[in-house]
Protein backbone atom coordinates (compact mmCIF):
# COMPACT_ATOMS: atom_id res chain seq x y z
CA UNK A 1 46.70 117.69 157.25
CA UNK A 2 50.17 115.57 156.63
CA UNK A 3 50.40 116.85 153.36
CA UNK A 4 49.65 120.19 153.80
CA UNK A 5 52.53 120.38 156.47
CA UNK A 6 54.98 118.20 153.84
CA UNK A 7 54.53 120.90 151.20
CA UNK A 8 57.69 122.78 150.58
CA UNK A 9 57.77 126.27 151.65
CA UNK A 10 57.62 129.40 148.70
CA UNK A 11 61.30 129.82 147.69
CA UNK A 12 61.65 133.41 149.06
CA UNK A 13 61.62 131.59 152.92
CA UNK A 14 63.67 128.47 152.17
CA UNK A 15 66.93 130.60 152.37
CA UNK A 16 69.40 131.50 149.66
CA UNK A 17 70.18 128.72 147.40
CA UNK A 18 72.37 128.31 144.38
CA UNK A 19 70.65 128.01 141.09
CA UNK A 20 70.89 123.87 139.72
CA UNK A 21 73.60 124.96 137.25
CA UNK A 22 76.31 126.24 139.80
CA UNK A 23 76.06 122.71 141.12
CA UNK A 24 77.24 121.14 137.84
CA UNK A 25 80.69 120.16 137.07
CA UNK A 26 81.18 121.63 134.22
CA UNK A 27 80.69 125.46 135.75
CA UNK A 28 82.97 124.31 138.79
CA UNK A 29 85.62 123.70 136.55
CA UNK A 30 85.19 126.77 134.60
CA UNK A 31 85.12 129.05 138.08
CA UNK A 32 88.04 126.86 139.07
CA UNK A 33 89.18 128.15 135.93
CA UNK A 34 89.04 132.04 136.42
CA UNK A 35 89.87 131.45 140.28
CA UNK A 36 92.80 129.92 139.36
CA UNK A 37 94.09 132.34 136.79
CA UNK A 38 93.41 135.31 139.12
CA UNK A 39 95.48 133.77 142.19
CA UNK A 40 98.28 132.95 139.45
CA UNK A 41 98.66 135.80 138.34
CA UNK A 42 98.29 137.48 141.79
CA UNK A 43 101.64 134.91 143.14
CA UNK A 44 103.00 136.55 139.78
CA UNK A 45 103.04 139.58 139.91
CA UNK A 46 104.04 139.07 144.28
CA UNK A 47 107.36 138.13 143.34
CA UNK A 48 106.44 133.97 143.37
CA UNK A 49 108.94 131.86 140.64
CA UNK A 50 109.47 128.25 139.85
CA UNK A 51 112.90 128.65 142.22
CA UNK A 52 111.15 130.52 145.11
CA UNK A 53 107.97 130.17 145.59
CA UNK A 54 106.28 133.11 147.63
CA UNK A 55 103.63 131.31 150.60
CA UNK A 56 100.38 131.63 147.60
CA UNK A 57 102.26 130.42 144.76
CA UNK A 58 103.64 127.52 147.13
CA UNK A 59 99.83 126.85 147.84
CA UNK A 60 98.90 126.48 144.21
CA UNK A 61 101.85 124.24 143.85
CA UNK A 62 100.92 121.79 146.27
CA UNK A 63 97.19 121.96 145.84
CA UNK A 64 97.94 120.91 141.89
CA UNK A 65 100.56 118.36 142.61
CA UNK A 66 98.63 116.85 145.14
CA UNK A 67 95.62 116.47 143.52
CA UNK A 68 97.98 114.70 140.19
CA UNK A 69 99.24 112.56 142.78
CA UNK A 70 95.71 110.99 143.88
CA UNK A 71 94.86 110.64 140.37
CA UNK A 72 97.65 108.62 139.17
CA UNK A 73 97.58 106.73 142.58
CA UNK A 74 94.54 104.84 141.71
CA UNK A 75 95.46 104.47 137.69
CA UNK A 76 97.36 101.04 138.48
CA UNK A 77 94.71 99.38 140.40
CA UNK A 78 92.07 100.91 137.65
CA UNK A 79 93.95 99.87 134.42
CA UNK A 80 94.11 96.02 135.83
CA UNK A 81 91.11 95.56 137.26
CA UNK A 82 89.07 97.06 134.36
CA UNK A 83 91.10 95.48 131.64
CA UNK A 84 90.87 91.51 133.26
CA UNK A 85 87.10 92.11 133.93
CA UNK A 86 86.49 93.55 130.26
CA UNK A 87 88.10 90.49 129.01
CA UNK A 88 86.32 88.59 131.01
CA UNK A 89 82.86 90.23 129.78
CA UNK A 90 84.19 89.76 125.97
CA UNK A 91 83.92 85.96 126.96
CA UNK A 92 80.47 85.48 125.43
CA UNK A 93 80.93 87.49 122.56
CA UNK A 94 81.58 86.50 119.36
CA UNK A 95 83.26 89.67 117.43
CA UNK A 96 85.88 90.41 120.20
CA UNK A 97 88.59 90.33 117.58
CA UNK A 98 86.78 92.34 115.45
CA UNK A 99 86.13 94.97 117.47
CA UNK A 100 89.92 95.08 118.79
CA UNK A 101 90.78 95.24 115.25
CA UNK A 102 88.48 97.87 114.46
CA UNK A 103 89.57 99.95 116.82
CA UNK A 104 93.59 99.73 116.25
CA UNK A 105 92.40 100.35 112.75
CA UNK A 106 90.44 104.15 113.33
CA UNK A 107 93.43 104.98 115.98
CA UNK A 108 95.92 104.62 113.17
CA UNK A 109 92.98 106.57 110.75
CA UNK A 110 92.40 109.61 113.20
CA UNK A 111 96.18 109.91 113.90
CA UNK A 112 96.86 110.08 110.05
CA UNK A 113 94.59 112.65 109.21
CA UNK A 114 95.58 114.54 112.65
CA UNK A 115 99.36 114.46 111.56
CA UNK A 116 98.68 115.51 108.02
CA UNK A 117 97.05 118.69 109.42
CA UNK A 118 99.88 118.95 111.78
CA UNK A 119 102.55 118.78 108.73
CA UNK A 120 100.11 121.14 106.48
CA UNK A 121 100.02 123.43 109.40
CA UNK A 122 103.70 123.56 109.66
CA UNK A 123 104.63 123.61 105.70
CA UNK A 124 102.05 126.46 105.27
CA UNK A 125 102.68 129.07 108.76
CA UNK A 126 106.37 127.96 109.06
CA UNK A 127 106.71 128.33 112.67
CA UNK A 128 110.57 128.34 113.00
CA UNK A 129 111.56 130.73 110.26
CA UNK A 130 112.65 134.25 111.16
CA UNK A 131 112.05 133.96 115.10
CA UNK A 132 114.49 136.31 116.50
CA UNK A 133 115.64 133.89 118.80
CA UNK A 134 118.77 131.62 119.90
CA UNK A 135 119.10 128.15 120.54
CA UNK A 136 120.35 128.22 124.67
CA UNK A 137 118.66 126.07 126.40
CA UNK A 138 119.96 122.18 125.95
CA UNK A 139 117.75 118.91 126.36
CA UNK A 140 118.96 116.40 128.58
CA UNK A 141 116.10 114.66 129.49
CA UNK A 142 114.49 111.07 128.54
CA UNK A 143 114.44 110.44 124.58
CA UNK A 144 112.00 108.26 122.64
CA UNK A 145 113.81 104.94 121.69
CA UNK A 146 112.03 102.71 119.12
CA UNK A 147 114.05 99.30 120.61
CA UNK A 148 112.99 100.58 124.27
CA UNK A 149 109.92 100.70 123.38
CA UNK A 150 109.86 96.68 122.27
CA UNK A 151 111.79 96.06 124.93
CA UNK A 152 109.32 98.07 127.25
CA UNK A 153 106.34 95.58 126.69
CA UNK A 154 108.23 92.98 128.47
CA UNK A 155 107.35 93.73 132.62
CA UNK A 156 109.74 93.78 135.15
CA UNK A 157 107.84 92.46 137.69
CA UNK A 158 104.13 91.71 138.03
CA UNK A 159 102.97 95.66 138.74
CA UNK A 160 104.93 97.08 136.22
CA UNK A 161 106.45 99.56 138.32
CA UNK A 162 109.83 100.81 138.23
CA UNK A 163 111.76 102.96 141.42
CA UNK A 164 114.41 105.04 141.40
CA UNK A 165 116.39 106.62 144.62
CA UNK A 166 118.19 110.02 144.93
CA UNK A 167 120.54 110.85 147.39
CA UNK A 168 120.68 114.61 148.27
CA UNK A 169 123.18 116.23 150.54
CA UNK A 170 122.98 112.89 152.36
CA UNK A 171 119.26 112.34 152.31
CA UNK A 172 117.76 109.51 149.82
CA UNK A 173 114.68 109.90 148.61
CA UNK A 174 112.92 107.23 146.26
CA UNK A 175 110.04 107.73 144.13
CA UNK A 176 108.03 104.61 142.25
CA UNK A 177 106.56 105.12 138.80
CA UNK A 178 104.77 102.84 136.88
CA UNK A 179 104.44 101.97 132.88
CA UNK A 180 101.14 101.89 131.90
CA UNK A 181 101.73 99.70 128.60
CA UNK A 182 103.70 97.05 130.80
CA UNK A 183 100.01 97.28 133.59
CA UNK A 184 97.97 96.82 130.53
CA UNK A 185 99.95 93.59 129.20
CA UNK A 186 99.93 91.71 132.42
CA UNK A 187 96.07 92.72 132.36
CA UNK A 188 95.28 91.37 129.25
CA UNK A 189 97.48 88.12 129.71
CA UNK A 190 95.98 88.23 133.45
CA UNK A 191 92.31 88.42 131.48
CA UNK A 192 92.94 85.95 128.65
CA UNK A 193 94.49 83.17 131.17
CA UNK A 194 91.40 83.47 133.70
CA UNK A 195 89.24 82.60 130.40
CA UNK A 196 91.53 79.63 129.58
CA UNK A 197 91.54 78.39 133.27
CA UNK A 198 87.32 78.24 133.22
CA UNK A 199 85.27 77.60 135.99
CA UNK A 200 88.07 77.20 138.44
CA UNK A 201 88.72 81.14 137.66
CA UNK A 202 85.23 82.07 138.70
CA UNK A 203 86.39 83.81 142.80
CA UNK A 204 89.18 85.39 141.05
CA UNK A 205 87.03 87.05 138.52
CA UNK A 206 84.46 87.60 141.01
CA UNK A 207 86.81 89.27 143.35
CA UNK A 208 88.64 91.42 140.64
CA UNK A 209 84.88 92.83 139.89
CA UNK A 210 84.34 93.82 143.30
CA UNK A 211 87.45 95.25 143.90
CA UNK A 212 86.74 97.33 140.53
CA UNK A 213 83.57 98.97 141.41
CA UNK A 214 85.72 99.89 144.98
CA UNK A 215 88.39 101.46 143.47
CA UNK A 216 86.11 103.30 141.21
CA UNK A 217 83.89 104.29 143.77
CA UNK A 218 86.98 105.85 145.48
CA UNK A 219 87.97 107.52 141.86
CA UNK A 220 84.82 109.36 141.12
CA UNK A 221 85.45 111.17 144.93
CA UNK A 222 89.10 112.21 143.30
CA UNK A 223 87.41 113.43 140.67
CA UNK A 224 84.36 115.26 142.12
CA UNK A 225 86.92 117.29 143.94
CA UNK A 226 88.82 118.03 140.41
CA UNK A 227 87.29 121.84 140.98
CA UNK A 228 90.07 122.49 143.63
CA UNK A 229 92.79 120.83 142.02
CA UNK A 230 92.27 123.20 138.84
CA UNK A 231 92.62 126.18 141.09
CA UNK A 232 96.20 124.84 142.12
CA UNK A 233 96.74 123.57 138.55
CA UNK A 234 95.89 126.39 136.50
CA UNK A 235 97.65 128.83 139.16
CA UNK A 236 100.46 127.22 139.67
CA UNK A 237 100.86 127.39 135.99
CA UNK A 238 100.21 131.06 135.01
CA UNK A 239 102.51 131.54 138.59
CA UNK A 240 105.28 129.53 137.22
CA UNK A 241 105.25 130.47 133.48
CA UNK A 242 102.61 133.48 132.51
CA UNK A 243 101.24 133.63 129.62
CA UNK A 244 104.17 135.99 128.17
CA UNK A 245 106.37 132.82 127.78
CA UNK A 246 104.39 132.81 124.66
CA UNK A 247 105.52 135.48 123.31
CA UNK A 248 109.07 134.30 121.65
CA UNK A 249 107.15 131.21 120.24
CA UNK A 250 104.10 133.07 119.31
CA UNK A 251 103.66 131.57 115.36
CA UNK A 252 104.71 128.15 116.99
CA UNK A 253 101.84 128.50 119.86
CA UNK A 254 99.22 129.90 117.72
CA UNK A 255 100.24 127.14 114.85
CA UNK A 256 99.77 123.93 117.46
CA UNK A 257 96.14 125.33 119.00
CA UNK A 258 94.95 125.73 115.37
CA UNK A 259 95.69 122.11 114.63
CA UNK A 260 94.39 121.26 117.67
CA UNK A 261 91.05 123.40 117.07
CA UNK A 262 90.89 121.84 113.50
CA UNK A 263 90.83 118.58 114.99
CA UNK A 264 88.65 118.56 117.58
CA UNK A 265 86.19 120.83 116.16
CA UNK A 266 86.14 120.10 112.50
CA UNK A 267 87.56 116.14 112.07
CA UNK A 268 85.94 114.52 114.84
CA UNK A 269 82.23 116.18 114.45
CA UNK A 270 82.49 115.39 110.56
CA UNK A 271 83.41 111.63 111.69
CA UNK A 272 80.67 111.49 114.38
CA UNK A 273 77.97 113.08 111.71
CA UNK A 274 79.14 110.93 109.01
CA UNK A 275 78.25 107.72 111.17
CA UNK A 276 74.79 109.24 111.54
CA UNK A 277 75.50 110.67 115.25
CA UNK A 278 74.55 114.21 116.73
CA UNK A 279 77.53 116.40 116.98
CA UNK A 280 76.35 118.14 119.76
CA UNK A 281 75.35 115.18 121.53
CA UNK A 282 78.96 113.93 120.90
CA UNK A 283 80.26 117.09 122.56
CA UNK A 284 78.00 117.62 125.30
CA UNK A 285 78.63 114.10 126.68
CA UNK A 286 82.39 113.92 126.49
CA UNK A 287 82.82 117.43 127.81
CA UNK A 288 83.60 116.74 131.11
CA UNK A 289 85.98 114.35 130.58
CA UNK A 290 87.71 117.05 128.06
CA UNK A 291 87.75 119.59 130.64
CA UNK A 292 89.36 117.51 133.42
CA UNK A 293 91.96 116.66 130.95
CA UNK A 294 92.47 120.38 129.56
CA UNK A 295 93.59 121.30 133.47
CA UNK A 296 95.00 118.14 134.57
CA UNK A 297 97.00 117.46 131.77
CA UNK A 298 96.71 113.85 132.24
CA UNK A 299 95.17 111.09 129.73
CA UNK A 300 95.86 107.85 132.31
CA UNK A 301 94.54 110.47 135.16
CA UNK A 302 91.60 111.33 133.19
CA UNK A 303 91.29 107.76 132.47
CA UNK A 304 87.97 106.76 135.34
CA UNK A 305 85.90 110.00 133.88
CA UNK A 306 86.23 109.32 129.83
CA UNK A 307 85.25 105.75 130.33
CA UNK A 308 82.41 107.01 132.58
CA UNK A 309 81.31 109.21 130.12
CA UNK A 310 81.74 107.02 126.95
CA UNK A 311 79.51 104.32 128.37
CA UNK A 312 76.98 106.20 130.44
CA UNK A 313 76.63 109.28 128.14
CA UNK A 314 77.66 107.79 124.52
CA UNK A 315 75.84 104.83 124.93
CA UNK A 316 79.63 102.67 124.09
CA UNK A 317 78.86 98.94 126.09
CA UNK A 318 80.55 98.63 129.23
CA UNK A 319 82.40 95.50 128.20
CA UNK A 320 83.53 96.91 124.99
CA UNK A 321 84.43 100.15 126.62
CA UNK A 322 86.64 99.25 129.20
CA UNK A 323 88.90 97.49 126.76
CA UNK A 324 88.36 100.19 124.29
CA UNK A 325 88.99 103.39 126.40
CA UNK A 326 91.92 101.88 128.34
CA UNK A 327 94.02 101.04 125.39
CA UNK A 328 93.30 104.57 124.34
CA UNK A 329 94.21 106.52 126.84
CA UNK A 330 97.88 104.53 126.58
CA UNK A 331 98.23 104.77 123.08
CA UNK A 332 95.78 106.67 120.96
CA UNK A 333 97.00 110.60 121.41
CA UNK A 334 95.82 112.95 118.41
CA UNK A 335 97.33 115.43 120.29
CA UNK A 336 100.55 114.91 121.95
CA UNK A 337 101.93 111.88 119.31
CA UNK A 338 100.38 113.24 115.90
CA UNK A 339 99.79 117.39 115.90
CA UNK A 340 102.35 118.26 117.82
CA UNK A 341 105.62 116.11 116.98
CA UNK A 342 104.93 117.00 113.75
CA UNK A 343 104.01 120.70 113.69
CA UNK A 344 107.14 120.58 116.66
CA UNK A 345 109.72 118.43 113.88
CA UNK A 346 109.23 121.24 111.29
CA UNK A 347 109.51 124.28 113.36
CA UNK A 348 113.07 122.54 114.81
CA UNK A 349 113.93 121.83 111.01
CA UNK A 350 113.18 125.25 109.92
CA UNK A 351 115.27 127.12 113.37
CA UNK A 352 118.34 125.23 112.31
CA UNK A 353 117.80 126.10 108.37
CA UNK A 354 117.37 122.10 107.48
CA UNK A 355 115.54 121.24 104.31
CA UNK A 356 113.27 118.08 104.73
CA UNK A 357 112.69 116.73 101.69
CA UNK A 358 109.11 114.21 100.88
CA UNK A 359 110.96 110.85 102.54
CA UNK A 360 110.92 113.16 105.76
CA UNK A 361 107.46 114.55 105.48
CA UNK A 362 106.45 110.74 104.99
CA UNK A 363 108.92 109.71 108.06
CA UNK A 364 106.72 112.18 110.21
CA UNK A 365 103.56 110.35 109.55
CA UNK A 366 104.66 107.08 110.05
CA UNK A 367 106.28 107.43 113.29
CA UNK A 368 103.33 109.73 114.94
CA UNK A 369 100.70 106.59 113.26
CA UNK A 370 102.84 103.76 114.85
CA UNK A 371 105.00 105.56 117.47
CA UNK A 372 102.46 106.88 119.75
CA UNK A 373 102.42 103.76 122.14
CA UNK A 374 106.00 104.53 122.76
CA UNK A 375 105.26 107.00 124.63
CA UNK A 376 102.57 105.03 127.19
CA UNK A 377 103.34 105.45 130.64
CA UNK A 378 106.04 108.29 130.09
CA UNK A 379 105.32 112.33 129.35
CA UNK A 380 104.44 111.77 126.22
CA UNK A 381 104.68 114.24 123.76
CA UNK A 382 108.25 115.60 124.92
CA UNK A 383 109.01 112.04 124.73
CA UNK A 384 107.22 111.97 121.40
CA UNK A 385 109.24 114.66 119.49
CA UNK A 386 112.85 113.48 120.75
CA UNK A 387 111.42 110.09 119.33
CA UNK A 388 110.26 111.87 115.92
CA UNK A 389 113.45 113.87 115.70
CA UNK A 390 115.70 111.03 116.16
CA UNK A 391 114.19 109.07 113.34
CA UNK A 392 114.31 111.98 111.11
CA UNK A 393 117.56 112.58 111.90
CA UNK A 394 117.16 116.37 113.85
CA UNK A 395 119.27 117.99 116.47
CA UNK A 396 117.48 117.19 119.78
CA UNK A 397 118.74 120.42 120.87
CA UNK A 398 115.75 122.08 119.57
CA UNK A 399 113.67 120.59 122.06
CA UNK A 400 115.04 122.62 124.96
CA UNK A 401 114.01 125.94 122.83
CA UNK A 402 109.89 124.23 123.37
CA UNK A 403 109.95 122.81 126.74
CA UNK A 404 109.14 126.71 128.20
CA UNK A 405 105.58 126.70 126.87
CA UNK A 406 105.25 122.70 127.17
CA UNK A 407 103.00 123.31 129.82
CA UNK A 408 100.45 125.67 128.12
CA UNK A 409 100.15 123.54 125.13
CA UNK A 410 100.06 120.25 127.04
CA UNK A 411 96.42 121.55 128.55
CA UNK A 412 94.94 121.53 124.88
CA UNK A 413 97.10 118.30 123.83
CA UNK A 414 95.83 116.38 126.14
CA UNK A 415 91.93 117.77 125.46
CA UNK A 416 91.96 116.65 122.05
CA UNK A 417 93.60 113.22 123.36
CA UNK A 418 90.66 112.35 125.62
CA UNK A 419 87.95 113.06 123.09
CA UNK A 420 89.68 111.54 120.47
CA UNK A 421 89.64 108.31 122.91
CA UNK A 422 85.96 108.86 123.79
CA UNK A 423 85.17 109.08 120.08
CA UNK A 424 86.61 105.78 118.91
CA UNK A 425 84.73 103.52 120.99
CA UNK A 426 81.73 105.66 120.01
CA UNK A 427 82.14 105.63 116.30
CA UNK A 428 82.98 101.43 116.13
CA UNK A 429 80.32 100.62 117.97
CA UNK A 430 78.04 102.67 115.88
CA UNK A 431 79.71 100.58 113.02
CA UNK A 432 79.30 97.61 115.00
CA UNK A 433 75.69 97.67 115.13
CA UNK A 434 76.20 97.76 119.26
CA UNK A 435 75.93 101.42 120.36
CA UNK A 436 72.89 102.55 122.50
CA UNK A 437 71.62 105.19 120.71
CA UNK A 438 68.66 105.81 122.96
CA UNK A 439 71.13 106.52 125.93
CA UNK A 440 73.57 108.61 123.03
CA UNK A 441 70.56 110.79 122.16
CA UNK A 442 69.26 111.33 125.70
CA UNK A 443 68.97 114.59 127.30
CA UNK A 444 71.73 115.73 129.57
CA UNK A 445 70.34 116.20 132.81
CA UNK A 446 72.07 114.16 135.55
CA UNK A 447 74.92 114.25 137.40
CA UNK A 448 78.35 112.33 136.19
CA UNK A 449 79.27 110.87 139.61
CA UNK A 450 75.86 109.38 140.17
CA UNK A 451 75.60 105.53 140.71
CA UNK A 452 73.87 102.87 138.54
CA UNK A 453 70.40 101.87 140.51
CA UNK A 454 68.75 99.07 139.85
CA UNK A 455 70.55 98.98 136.24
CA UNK A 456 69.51 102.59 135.42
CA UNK A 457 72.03 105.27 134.61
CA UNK A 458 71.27 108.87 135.82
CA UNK A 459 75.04 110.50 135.55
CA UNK A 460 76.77 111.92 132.93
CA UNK A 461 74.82 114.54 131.89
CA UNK A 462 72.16 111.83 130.98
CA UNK A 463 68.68 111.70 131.79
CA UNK A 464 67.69 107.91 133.53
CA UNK A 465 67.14 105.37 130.72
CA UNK A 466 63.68 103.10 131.35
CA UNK A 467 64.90 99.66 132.05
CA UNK A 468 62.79 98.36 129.21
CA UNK A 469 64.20 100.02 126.78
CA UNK A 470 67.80 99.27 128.19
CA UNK A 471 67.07 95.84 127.84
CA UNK A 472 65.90 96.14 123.93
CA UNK A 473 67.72 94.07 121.69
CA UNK A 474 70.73 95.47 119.63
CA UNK A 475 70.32 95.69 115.55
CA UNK A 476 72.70 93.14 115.44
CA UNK A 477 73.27 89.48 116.86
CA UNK A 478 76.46 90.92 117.84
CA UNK A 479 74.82 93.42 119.81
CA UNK A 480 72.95 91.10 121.35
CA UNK A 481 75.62 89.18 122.77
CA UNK A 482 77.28 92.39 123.88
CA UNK A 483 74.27 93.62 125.87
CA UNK A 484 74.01 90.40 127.60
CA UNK A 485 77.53 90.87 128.50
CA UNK A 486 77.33 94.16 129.50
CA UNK A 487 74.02 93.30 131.73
């Protein structure tokens, strides 16, 4: 009789309710998507600019900036705490150094072969030539330094944050900003010193893993909510800028998204198939991390999500990917320190009818293989170029003529940043002999802000993994050591 009266009802008299995939994230962010095109170009075309916002396009602009600001409010306290406890979990494993090694090693290898494209993009569709336009606009803003950038890993205080006060017909305002290269030093030094120290480290370690899995409680609520901060993102956008800024800088546009296309869709599936890995698997867990990034435009704010998703759906260990992903998302940008500067240094070459020679070509790669942590902490590719240029020896002034449509190419920059940080961890562990294949390969069901229970995963568009097959061995002694760390 109980279980008669327990039985769900037939669906036609439980109500209206949405099919399962409207609840994902990754069709919120695509409505957020369209809704927030359509209300851009509605403020538009209602008279809203950049100077004078009308009451809708002030909306979008608040909505978006707001939702930036609660992302990068809980980067600090993320970066630290993940990076001290990873090193802490790397304590009873053997091949730490080769792993870190390793992975500087197929940064520098994916940002070669991105810049290459970049330059044979720029060489072959010469973006600058013959654009019908003239240099106006000036750039005054922060360059890339090579000695500030030295000089940058040394903190000035324990946070690594920096403030700076304006004072505005009488009012001062301050505003604090921090440098994630300088956060991720003190981490690591943090990390290594707490190993050194021993048993007497133990509460510190203890409390720095609690207060991780708080803050990152707290950071997957930011991000569930990333839906309504693409509406004020993507509107404020179109509002602000349209997609007719293109037009001038149409060869130079169309030239950067076809690197970035190349890359993502061509380099990294042939390096994830080469290492014996499903390219669709590959995509279909990293995609939501490369749609948050597409509309937030952030790497660092992106940060929680692409480490979620390279552990839980790629099957990258825990301990190796919160070192891994981390360091990436300071210093490992196909897109902003590799396509970009260098498709960006040739069309600024060819607009002022400069010649660069094989030295420069060569110049181009080097800096966008080794310069890219220069630009941790900052905006990044702007900073980027100015740092490019400056080495080859370019007018800066060229950079004012790109900073129009900055914003519509940093959306697909900073895409191709976060899977190219995803994919690293992914493809070294594979090498490593330490990458959980059985959670890689597994369908993608769940949800990506679901909790671990009982030391299951059900989240990231991956189906729950059987705890006995979790706790299989790795292939490699290695891997052994690494699952016991990550357990």
């Amino acid at each position: 009789m109980s279980t008669q009266t327990s039985t769900p009802a037939p669906a036609g008299k439980t109500g209206f309710q949405l099919p399962k995939w409207a609840g994902s994230f990754g069709f919120q962010i695509i409505a957020a998507l369209i809704v927030g095109l359509g209300l851009g170009l509605l403020a538009k075309y209602t008279g809203s600019t950049k100077a004078s916002p009308n009451a809708l396009g002030a909306t979008l602009q608040t909505i978006g900036s707001s939702y930036v600001s609660l992302l990068q409010t809980a980067v600090v306290p993320l970066i630290f705490t993940a990076v001290v406890s990873s090193i802490s979990n790397l304590r009873a494993v053997s091949n730490a150094a080769r792993l870190a090694w390793n992975t500087l090693l197929w940064f520098a290898i994916t940002a070669l072969i991105s810049v290459l494209i970049g330059i044979g993009l720029g060489v072959f569709l010469q973006p600058g030539a013959n654009t019908g336009i003239t240099q106006e606009a000036k750039y005054a803003g922060k360059s890339g330094d090579w000695w500030a950038f030295l000089t940058g890993l040394f903190p000035k205080n324990f946070l690594g944050l920096g403030a700076s006060t304006t004072v505005t017909e009488g009012v001062a305002s301050t505003t604090v900003s921090f440098n994630v290269l300088q956060i991720l030093v003190i981490a690591v030094a943090v990390g290594i010193a707490a190993l050194k120290v021993g048993k007497a480290a133990e509460p510190f370690l203890s409390l720095n893993a609690s207060a991780l899995a708080v803050i990152q409680k707290v950071l997957w609520w930011i991000i569930r909510i990333a839906p309504i901060g693409t509406v004020g993102l993507i509107g404020n956008a179109v509002a602000i800028y349209g997609w007719d800024t293109i037009g001038s800088l149409g060869k130079f546009t169309f030239a950067v998204y076809v690197g970035l296309a190349l890359v993502l869709f061509v380099v990294y599936p042939v390096l994830v198939r080469t290492h014996g890995l499903s390219v669709k698997q590959y995509f279909s867990g990293v995609w939501p991390a490369v749609q948050l990034a597409f509309v937030s435009r952030s790497s660092v704010g992106t940060l929680p999500l692409t480490q979620r998703v390279t552990e839980r759906s790629l099957g990258v260990p825990r301990a190796y990917a919160s070192f891994a992903v981390p360091l990436g998302a300071t210093t490992k940008m196909d897109g902003c320190a590799a396509i970009y500067p260098a498709i960006s240094a040739i069309f600024v070459a060819q607009f002022f009818g400069i010649q660069l020679d094989f030295t420069q070509y060569l110049l181009i790669a080097l800096v966008s293989v080794l310069g890219s942590a220069a630009t941790a902490g900052t905006t990044g590719a702007v900073v980027m170029l100015t740092l490019t240029l400056s080495t080859l020896g370019l007018p800066l002034a060229g950079v004012g003529l790109l900073l129009a449509i900055d914003p519509i190419l940093d959306m697909g920059r900073t895409a191709v940043n976060v899977a190219g940080q995803a994919l690293i961890p992914t493809i070294v562990a594979k090498r490593q002999g330490i990458l959980d294949e059985t959670l890689y390969n597994a369908p993608r069901t769940g949800d990506p802000f679901s909790d671990e229970v009982d030391g299951t995963v059900d989240d990231a568009g991956t189906a729950a993994v059987d705890p006995s097959a979790a706790a299989a061995p790795a292939a490699s002694p290695e891997g052994r050591e690494l699952a016991g760390a990550k357990a």
